[in-house]
N, C-alpha and C. Protein backbone atom coordinates (compact mmCIF):
# COMPACT_ATOMS: atom_id res chain seq x y z
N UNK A 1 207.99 57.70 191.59
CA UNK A 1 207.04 56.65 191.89
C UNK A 1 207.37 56.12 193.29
N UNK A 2 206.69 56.29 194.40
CA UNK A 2 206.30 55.75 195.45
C UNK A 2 205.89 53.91 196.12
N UNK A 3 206.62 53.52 196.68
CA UNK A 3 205.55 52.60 197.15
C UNK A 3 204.81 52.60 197.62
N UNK A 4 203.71 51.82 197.56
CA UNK A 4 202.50 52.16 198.90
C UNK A 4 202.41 51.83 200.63
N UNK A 5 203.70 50.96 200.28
CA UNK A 5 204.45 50.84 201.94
C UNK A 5 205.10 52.06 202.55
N UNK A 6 204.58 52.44 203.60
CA UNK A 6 205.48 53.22 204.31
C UNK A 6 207.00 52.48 204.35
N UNK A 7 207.10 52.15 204.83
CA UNK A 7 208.43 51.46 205.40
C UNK A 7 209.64 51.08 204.34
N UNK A 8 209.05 50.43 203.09
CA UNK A 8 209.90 50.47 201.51
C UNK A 8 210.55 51.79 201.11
N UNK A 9 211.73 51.16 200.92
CA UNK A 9 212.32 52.47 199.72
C UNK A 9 211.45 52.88 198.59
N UNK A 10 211.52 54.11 197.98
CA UNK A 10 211.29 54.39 196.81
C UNK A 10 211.26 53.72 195.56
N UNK A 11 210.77 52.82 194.38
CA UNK A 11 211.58 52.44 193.56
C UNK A 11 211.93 53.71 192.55
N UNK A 12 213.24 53.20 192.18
CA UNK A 12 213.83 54.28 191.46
C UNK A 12 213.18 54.41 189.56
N UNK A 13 212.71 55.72 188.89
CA UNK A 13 211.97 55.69 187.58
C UNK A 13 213.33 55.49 186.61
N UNK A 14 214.42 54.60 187.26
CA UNK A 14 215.39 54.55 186.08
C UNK A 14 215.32 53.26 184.85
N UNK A 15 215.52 53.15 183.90
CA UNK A 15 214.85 52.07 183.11
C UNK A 15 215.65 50.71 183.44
N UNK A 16 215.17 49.97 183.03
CA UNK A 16 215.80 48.55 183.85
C UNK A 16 217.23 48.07 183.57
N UNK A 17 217.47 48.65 182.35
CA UNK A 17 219.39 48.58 182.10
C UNK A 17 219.65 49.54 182.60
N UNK A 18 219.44 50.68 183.61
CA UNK A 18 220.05 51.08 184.27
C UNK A 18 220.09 50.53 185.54
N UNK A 19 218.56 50.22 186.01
CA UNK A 19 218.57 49.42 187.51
C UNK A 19 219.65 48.42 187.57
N UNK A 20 220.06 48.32 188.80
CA UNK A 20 220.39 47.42 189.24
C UNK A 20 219.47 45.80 189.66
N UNK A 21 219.96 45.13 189.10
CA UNK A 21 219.46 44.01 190.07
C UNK A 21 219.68 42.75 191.15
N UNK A 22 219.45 42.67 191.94
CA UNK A 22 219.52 41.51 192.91
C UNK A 22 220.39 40.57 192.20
N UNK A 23 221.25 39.85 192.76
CA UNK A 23 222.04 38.63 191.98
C UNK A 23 221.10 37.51 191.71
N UNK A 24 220.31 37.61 192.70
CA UNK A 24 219.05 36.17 192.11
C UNK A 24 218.60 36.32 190.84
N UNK A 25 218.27 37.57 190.50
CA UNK A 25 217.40 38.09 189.21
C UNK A 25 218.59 38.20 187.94
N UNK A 26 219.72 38.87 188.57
CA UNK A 26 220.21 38.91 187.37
C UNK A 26 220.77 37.55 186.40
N UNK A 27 220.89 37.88 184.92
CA UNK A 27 221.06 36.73 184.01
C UNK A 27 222.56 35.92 184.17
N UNK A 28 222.65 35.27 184.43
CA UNK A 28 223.93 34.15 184.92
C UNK A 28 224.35 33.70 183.30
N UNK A 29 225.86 34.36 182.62
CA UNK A 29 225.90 34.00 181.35
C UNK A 29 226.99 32.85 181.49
N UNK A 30 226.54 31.47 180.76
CA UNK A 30 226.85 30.54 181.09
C UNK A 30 227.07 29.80 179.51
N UNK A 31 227.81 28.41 179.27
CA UNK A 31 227.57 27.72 178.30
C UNK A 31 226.55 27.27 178.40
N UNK A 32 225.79 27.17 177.07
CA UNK A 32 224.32 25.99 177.09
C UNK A 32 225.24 24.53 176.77
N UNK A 33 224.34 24.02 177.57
CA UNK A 33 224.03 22.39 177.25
C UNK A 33 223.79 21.89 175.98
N UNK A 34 224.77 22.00 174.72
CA UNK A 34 224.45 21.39 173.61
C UNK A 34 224.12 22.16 172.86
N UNK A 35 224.27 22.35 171.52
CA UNK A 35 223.92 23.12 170.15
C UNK A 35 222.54 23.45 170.40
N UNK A 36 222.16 24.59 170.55
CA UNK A 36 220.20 24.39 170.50
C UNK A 36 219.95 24.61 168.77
N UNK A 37 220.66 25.14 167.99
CA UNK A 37 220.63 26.11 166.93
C UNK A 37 221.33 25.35 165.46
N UNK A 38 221.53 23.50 166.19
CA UNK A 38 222.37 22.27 165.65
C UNK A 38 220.98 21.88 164.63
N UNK A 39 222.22 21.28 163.59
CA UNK A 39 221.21 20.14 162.62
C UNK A 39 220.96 19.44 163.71
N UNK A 40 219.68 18.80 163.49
CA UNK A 40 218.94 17.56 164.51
C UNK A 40 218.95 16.41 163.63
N UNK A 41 217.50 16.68 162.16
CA UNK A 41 216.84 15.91 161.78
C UNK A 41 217.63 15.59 160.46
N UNK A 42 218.25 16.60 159.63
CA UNK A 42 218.16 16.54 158.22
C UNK A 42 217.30 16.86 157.43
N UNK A 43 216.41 17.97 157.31
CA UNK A 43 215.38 18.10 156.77
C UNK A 43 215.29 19.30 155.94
N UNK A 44 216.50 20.08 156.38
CA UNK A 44 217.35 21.15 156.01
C UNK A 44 218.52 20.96 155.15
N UNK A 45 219.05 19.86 155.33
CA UNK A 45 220.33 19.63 154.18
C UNK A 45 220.15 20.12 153.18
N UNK A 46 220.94 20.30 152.11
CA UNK A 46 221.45 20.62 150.91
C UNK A 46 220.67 19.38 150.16
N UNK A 47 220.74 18.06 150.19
CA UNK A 47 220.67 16.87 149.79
C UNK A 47 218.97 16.81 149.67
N UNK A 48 218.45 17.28 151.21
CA UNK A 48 216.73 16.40 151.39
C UNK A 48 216.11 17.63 150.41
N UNK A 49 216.39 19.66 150.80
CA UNK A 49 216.11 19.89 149.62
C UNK A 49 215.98 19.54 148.35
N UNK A 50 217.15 19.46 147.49
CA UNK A 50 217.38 19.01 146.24
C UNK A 50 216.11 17.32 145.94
N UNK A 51 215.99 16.86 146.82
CA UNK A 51 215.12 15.24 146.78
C UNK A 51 213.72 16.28 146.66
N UNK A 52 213.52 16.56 147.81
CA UNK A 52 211.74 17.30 147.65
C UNK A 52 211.35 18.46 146.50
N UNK A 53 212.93 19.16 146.09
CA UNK A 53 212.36 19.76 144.74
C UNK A 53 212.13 18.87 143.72
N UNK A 54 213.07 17.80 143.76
CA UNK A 54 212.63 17.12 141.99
C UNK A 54 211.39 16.60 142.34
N UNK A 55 211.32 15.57 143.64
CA UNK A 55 209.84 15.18 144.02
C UNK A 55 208.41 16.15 143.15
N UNK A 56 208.59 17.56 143.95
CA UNK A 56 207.65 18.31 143.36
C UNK A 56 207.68 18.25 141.96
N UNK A 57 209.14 18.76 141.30
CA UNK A 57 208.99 18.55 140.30
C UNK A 57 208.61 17.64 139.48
N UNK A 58 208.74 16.00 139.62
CA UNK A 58 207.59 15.15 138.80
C UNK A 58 206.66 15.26 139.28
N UNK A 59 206.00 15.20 140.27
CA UNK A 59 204.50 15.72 140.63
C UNK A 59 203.68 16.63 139.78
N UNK A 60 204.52 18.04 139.79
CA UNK A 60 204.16 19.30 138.72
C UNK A 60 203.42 18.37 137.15
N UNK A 61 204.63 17.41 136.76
CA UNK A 61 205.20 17.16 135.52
C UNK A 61 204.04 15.73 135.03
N UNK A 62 203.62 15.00 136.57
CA UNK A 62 202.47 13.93 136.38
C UNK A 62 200.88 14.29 136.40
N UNK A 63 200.98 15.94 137.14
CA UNK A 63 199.81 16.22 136.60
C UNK A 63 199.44 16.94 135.82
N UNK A 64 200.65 17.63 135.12
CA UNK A 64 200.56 17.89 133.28
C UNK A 64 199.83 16.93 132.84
N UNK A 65 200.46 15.67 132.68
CA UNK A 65 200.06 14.78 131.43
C UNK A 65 198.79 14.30 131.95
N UNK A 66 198.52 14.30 133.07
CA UNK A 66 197.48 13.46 133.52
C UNK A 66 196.01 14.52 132.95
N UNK A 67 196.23 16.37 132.77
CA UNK A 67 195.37 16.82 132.72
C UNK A 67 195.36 16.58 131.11
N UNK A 68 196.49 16.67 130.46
CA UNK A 68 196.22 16.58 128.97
C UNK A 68 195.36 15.28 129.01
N UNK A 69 195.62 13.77 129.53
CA UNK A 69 194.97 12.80 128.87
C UNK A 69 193.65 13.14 129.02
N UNK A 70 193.30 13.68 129.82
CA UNK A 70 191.56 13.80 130.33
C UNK A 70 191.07 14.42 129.51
């Protein structure tokens, strides 16, 4: 593969983990800034689960009876 500049090098058909790249381009492996992958909210706990299953579960269980009374 050719450029269409005279004057440019060739680029080379090697796949991009073989290319080389420029230090600007390449990935700078660094620490992140803070847990990204951290509990935040709690919404995930062990605890808020277990609350929103029984939740559902009387829900399930109030509109049993509610369909029997009808």
């Amino acid at each position: 593969m050719r450029s269409q500049d005279t004057e440019r090098e060739p680029v080379p058909g090697a796949r991009d983990a073989e290319r080389p790249l420029p230090d600007a381009r390449r990935t700078v492996a660094r620490r992140s800034e803070g847990h990204k992958n951290a509990l935040k909210h709690g919404d995930y706990t062990a605890e808020a689960i277990t609350r929103r299953r029984a939740i559902a579960k009387l829900l399930r269980e109030a509109k049993a009876v509610l369909k029997e009374v009808s």
